[in-house]
Protein backbone atom coordinates (compact mmCIF):
# COMPACT_ATOMS: atom_id res chain seq x y z
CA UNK A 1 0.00 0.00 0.00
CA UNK A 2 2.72 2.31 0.90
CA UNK A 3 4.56 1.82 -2.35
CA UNK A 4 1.70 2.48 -3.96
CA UNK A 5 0.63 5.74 -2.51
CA UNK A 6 4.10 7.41 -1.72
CA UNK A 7 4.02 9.44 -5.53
CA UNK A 8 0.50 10.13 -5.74
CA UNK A 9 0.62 13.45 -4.41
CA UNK A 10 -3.29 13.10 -4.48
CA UNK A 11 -2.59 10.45 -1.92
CA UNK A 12 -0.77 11.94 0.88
CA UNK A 13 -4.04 12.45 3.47
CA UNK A 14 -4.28 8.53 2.96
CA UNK A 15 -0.24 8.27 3.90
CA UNK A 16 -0.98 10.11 6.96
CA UNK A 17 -4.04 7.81 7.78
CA UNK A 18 -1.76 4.64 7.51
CA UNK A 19 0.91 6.25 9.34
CA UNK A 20 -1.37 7.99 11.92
CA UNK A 21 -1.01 5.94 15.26
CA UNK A 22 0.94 2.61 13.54
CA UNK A 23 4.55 4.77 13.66
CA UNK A 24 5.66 1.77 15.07
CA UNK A 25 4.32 -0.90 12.68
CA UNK A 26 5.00 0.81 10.03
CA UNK A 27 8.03 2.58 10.11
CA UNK A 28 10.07 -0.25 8.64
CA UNK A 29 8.74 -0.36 4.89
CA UNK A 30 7.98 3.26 5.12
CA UNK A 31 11.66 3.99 5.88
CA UNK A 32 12.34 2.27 2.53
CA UNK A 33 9.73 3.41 0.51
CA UNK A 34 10.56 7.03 1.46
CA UNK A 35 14.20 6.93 -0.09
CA UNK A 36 13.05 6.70 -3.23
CA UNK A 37 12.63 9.60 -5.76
CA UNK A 38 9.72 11.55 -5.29
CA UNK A 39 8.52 9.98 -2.31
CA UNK A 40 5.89 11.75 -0.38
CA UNK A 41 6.66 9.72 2.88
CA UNK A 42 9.58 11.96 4.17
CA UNK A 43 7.38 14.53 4.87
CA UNK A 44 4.53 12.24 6.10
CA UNK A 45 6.94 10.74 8.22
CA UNK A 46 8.40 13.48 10.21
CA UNK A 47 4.36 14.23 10.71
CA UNK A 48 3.54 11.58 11.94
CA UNK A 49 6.75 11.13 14.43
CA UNK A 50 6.06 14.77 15.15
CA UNK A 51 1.73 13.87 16.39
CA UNK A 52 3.63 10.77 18.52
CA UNK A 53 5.07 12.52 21.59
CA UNK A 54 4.80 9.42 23.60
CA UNK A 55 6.64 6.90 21.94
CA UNK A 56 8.97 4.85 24.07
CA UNK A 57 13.07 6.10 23.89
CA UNK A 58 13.34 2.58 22.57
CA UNK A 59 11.53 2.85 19.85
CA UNK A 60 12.86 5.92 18.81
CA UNK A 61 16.62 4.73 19.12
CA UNK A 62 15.67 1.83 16.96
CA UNK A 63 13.98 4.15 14.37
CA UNK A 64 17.23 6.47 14.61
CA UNK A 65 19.40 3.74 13.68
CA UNK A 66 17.38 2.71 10.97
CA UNK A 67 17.32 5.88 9.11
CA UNK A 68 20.30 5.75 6.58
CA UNK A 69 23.42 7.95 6.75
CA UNK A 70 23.55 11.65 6.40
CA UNK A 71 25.81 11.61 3.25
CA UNK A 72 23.08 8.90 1.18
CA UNK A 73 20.38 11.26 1.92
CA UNK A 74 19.01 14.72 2.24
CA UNK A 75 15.43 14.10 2.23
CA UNK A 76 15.21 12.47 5.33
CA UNK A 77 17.65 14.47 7.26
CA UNK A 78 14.56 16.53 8.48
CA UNK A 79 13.83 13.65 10.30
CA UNK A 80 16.42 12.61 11.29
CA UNK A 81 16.79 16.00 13.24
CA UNK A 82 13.77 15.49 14.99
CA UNK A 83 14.04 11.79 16.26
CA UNK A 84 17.68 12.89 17.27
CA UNK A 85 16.72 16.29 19.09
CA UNK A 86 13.68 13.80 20.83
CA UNK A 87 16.25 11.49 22.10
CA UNK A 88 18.85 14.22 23.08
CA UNK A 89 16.04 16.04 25.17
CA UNK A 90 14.63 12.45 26.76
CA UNK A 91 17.75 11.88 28.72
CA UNK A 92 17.50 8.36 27.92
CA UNK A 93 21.14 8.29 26.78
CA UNK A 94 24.61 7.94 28.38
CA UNK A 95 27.63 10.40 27.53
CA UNK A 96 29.24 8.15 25.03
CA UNK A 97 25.58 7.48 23.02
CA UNK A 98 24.62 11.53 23.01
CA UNK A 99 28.14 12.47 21.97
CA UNK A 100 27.42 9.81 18.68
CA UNK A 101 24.29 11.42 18.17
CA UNK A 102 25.19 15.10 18.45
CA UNK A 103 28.18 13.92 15.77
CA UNK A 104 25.55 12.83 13.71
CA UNK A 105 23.07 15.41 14.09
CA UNK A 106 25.67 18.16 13.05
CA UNK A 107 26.14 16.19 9.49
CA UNK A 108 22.29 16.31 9.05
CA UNK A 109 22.09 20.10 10.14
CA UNK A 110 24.68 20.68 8.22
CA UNK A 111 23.02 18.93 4.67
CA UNK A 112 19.89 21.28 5.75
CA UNK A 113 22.00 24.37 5.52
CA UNK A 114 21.73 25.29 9.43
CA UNK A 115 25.15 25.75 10.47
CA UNK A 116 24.98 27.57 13.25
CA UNK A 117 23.04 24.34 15.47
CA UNK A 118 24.96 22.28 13.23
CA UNK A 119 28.16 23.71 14.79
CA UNK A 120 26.13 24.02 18.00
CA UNK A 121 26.13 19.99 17.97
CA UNK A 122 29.31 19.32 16.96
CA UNK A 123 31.00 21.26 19.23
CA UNK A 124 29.06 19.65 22.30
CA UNK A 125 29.99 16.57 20.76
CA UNK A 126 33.44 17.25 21.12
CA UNK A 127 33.43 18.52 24.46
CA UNK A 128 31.62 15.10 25.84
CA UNK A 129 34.45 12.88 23.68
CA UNK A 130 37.39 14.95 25.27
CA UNK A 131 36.78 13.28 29.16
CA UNK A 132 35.66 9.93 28.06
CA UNK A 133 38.81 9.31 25.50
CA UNK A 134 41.14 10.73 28.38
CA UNK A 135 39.67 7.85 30.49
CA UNK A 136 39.52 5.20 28.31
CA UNK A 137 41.35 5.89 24.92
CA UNK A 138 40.99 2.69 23.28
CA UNK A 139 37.34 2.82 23.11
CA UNK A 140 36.94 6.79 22.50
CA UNK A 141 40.02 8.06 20.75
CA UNK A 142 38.64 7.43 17.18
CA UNK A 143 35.47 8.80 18.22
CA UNK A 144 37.32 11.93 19.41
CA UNK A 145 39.04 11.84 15.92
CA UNK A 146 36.16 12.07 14.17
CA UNK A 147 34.20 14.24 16.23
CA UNK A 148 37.16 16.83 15.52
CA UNK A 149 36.83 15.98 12.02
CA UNK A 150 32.84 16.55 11.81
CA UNK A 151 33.62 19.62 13.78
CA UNK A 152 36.24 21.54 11.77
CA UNK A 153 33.37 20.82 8.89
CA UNK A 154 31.29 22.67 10.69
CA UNK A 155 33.50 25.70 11.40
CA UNK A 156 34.76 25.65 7.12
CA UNK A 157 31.03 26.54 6.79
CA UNK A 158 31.35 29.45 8.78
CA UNK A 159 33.29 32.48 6.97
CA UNK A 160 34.92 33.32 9.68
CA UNK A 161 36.14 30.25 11.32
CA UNK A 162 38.78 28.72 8.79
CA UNK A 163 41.38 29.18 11.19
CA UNK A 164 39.50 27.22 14.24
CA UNK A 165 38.77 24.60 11.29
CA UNK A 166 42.60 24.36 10.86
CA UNK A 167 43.05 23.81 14.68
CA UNK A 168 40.09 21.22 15.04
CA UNK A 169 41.24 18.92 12.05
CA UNK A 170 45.02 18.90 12.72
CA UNK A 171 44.11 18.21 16.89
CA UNK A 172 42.26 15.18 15.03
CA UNK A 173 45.57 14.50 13.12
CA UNK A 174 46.95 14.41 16.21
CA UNK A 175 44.77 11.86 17.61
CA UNK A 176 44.93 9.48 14.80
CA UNK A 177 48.94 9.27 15.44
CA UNK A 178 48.58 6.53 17.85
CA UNK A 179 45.91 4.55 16.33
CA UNK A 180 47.24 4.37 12.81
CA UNK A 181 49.97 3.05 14.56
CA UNK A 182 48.28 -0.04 16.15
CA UNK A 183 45.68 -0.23 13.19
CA UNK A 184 47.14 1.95 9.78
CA UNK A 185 44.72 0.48 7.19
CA UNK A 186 41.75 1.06 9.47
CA UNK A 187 42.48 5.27 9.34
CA UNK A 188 43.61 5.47 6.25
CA UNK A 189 40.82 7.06 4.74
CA UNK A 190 39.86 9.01 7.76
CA UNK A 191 43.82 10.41 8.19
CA UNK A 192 43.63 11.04 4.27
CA UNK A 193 40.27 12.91 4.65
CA UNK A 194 41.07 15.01 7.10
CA UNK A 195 44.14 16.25 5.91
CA UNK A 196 42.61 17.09 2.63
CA UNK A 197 39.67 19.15 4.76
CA UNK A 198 42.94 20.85 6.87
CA UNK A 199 44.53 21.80 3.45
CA UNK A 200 41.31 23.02 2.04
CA UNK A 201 40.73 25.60 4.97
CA UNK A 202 43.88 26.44 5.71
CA UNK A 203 45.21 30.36 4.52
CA UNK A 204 47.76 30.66 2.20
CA UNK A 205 51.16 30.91 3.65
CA UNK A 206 50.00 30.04 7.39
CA UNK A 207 52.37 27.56 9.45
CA UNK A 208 50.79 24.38 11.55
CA UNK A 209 51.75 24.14 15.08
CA UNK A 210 55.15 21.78 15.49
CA UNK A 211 52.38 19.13 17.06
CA UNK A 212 50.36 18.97 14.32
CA UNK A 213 53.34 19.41 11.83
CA UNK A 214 55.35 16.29 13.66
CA UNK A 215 52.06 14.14 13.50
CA UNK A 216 51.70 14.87 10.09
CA UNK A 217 55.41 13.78 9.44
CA UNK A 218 54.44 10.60 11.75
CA UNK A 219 52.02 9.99 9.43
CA UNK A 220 53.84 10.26 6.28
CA UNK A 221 56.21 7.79 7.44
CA UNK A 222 53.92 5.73 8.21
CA UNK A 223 52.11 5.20 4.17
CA UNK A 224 49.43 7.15 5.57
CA UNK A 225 50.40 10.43 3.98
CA UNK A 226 51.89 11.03 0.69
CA UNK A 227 55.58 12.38 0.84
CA UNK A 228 54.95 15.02 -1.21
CA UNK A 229 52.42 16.29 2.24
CA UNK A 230 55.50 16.09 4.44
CA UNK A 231 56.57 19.42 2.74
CA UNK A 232 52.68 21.29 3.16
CA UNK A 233 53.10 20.18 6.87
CA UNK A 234 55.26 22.98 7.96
């Protein structure tokens, strides 16, 4: 039925009757119904999540973790957003769970254009990483990592910020030092990426601090980094 309905524009007050009070039952198939082009149900959806207040955390984690990543799609970011703002205000989740959240809510802030609460989230995001990969850095260091990452993305967007951008992605450079050593084929990407995000925001002529300039070295000589970056990282 779904499938049927989700392109009918006509059809939309009989989405939101099959959707009004089944959330639950439903959300499965309409999750995949709705990423597909022209869909009516994204819409519908955050509707009908919006007219269930009282839906158990539960639920709504397991809905959250359903919904696909923020880079496969835009049209249910605004969803996204409000199942993650639901949780975040519930209290229903430890440190460690509503840092990964507020990550993840900053990337789908960020694909809806509002940067400000996208930075907003990142930045919390960071500062509830920092104690918990202090404490116990083989479970939260690469989360720190990319935190920083998400977070200097989040201050390029902002004119004025390239400079904090520099600082956030080379701390995560920083990071990554000790886990590519352990592990260098797991960070690849993520030590390649966020160099290339470093070097995109970074002014003309500016110098990297001797930290971020030695992990950057670190990393070269480790395969991670081309050589040719060992000369950029001054």
């Amino acid at each position: 039925m779904l499938h049927r309905l989700h392109t009918r524009t006509g059809e939309v007050r009989w989405l939101k009757q099959a959707l009004s009070g089944r959330l639950v039952r439903w959300w499965k198939p309409a999750l995949a119904v709705a990423q597909e082009a022209d869909s009516a149900l994204p819409s519908v959806l955050e509707e009908a999540f919006a007219q269930t207040p009282l839906l158990p955390d539960n639920a709504r984690v397991t809905l959250y973790n359903a919904l696909p990543e923020a880079q496969r799609t835009v049209a249910l970011a605004p969803l996204a957003v409000l199942v993650a703002e639901a949780l975040l205000q519930s209290g229903a989740l430890d440190e460690a769970a509503r840092a990964a959240r507020l990550t993840n809510l900053g990337l789908r802030l960020s694909a809806l254009g509002q940067r400000e609460a996208a930075l907003q989230a990142t930045e919390e995001a960071v500062g509830l990483y920092r104690p918990l990969a202090e404490a116990q850095p083989d479970a939260f260091l690469p989360d720190l990592a990319g935190s920083l990452w998400t977070h200097g993305d989040s201050l390029t967007a902002m004119d004025d910020r390239k400079d904090d951008a520099v600082e956030a992605y080379g701390e995560a450079l920083t990071h990554l030092v000790p886990l590519a050593r352990q592990h260098p084929n797991d960070f690849r990407g993520q030590v390649r990426g966020t160099w290339a995000d470093l070097q995109a925001a970074r002014l003309p002529g500016t110098s990297l601090s001797p930290s971020v300039a030695c992990a950057c070295h670190e990393l070269v000589a480790l395969g991670l980094l081309d050589s040719s970056d060992a000369t950029e990282a001054r």
